[in-house]
Structures are given as C-alpha cells and as structure tokens.
N, C-alpha and C. Protein backbone atom coordinates (compact mmCIF):
# COMPACT_ATOMS: atom_id res chain seq x y z
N UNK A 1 0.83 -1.17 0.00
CA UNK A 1 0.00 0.00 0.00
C UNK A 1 0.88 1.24 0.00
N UNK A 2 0.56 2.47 -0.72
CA UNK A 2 1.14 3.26 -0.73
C UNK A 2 0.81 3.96 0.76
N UNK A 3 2.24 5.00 1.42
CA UNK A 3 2.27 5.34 2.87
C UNK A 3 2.60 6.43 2.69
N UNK A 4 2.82 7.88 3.00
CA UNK A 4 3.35 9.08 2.96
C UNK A 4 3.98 9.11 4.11
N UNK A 5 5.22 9.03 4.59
CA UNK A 5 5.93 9.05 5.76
C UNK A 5 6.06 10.66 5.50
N UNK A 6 5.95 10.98 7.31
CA UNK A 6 6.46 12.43 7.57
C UNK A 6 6.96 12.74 8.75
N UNK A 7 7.49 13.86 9.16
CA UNK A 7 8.67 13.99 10.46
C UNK A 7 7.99 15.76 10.54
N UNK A 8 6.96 15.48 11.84
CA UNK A 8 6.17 17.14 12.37
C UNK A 8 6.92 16.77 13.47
N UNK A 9 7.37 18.14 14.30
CA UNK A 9 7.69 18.70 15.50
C UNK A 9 8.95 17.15 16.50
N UNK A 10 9.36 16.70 15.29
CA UNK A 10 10.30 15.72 15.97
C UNK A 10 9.70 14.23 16.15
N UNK A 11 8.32 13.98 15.49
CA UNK A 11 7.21 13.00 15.92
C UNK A 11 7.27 12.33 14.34
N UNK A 12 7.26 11.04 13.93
CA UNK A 12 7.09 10.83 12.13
C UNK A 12 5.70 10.06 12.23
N UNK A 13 5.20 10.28 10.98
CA UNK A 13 4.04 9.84 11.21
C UNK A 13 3.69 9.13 9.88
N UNK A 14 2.77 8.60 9.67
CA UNK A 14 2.35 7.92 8.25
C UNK A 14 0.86 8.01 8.11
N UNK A 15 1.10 7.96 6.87
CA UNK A 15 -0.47 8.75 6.30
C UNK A 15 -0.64 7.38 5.02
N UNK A 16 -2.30 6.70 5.63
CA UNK A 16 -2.59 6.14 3.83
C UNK A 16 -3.83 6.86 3.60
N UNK A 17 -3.50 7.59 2.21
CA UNK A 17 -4.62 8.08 1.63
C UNK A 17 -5.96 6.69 1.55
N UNK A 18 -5.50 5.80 1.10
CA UNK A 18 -6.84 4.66 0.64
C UNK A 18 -7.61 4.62 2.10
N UNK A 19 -7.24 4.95 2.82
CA UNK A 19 -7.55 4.96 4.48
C UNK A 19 -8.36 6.30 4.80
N UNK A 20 -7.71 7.55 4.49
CA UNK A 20 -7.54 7.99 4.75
C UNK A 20 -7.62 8.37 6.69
N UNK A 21 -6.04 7.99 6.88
CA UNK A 21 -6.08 7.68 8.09
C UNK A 21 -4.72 8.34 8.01
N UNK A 22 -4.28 8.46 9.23
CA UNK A 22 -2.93 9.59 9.35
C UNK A 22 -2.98 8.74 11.10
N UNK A 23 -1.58 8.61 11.30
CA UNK A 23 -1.00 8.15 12.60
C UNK A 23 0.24 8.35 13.07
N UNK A 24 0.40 8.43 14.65
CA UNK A 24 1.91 8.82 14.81
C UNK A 24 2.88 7.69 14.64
N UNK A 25 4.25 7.15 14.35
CA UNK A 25 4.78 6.08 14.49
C UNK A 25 5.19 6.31 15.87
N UNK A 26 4.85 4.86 16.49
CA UNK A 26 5.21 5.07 18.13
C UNK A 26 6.50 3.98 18.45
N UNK A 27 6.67 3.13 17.51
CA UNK A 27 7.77 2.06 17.87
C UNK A 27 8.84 1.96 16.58
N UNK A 28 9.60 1.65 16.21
CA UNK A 28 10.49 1.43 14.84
C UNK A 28 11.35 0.62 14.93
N UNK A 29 11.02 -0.26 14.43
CA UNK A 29 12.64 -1.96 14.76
C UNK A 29 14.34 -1.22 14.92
N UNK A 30 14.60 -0.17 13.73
CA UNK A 30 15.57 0.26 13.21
C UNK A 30 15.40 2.05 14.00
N UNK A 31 16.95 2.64 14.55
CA UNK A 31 16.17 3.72 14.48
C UNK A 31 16.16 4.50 13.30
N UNK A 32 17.28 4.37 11.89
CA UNK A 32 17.07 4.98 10.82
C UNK A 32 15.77 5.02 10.09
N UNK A 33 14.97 4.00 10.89
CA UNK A 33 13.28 4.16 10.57
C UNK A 33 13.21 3.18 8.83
N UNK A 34 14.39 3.13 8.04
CA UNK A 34 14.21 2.27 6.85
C UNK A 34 14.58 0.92 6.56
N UNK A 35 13.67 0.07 6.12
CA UNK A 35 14.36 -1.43 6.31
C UNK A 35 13.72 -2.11 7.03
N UNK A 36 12.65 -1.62 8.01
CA UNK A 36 12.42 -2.93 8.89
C UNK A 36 10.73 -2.04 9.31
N UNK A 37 10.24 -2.67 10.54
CA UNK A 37 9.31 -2.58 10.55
C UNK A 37 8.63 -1.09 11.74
N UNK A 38 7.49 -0.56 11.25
CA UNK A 38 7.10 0.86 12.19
C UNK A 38 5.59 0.43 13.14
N UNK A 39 5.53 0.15 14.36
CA UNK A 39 4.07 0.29 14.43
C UNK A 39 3.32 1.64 14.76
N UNK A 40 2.15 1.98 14.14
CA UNK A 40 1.54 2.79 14.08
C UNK A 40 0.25 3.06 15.99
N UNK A 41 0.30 4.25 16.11
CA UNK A 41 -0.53 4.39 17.38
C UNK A 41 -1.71 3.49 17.32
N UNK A 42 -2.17 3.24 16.18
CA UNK A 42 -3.45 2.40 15.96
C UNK A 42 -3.49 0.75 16.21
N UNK A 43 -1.96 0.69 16.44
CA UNK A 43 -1.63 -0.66 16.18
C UNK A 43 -1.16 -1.65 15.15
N UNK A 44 -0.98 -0.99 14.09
CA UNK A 44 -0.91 -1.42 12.50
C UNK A 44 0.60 -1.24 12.88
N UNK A 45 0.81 -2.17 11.95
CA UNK A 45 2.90 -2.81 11.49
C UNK A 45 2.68 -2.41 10.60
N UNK A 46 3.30 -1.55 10.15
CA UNK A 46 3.89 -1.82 8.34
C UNK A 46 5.34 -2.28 7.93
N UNK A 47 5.78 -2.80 7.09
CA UNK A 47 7.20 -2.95 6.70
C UNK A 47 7.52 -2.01 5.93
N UNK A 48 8.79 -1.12 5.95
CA UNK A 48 9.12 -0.07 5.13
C UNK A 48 10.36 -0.79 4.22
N UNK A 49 10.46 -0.22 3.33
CA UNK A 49 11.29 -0.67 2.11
C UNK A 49 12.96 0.05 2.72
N UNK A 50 13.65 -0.48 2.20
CA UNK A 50 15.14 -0.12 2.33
C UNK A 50 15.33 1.29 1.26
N UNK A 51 15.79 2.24 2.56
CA UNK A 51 16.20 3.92 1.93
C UNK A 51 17.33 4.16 2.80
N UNK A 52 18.07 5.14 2.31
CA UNK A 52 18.94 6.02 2.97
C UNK A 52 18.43 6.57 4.12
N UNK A 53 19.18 6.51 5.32
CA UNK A 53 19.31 7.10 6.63
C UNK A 53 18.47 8.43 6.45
N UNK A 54 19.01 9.38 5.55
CA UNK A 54 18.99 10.73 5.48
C UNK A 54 18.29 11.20 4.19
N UNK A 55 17.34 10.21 3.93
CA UNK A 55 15.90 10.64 2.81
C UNK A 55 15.36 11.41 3.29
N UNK A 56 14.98 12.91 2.27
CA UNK A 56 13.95 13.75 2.72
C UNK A 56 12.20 13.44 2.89
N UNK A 57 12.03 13.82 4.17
CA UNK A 57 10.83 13.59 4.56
C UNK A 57 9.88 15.14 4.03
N UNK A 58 8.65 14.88 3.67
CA UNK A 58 7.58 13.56 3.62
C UNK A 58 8.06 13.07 1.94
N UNK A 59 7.88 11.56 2.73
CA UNK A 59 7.89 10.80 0.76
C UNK A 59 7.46 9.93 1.05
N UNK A 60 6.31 9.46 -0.21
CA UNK A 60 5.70 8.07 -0.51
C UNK A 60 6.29 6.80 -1.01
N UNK A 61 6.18 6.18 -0.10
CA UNK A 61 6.51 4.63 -0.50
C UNK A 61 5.75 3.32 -0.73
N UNK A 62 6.07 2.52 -0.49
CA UNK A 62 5.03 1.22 -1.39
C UNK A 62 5.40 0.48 0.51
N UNK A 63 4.86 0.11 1.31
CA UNK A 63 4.90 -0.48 2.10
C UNK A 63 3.82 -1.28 2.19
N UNK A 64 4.18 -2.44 3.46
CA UNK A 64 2.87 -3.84 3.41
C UNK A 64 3.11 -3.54 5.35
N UNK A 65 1.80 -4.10 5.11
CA UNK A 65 1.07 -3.85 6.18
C UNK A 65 1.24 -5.16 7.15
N UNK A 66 1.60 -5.50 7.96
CA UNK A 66 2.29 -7.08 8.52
C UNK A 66 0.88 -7.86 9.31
N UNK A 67 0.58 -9.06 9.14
CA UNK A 67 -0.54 -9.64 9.55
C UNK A 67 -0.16 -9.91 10.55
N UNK A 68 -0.87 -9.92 11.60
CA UNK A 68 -1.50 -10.32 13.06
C UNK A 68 -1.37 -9.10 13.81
N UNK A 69 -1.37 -7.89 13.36
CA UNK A 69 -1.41 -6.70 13.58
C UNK A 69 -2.87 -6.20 13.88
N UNK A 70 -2.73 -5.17 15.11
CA UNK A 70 -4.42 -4.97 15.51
C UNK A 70 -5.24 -4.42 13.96
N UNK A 71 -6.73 -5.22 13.72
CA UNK A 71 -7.10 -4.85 13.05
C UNK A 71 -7.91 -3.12 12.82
C-alpha cells in the first residue's frame, strides 16, 4: 500500500490516503526508521522498504502492512 511518511515537530508519522487515516509512528525496529518494521498508534505494522538514513521527509513509499497486527 502506498504510505506518505512524515517527520512534524520531531514526531514521524504515516499517512494512507486509501484509508484515509494519518497516525503517529510510536515504535520502529531500526532507528534509521528504513528497512524494517514501524508500528503505528493504531496498532498497525507496516514494513518499510530499504532507503537512505537521510531521505527527505515527507515521501511516498510502497509499504505492506504485517498480519497479526491490531485490526
């Protein structure tokens, strides 16, 4: 699913338009935040794709959403 990652007031957050749902990321496997997995305040995992440390935020990516994650 496409995700709009973004970085407000020191907080990153992810946005799916098909949702239209917007959330803070509260946990991140990695702290460069790329490569591994983010859970969302809602409870949702997503897996983020492998980027550079120092990609400008906000940018859309193709991420999957990890099953057994709160629905």
């Amino acid at each position: 699913m496409k995700v709009t990652i973004g970085l407000r007031d020191g907080v990153y957050s992810a946005y799916v338009a098909k949702k239209d749902l917007e959330e803070p990321i509260v946990e991140m496997e990695r702290p460069e935040l790329w490569g591994g997995w983010v859970k969302l305040s809602n409870g949702w995992r997503l897996d983020l794709p492998e980027m550079a440390a120092e990609t400008r935020l906000p940018i859309t990516v193709n991420a999957r959403r990890t099953i057994g994650d709160a629905a």
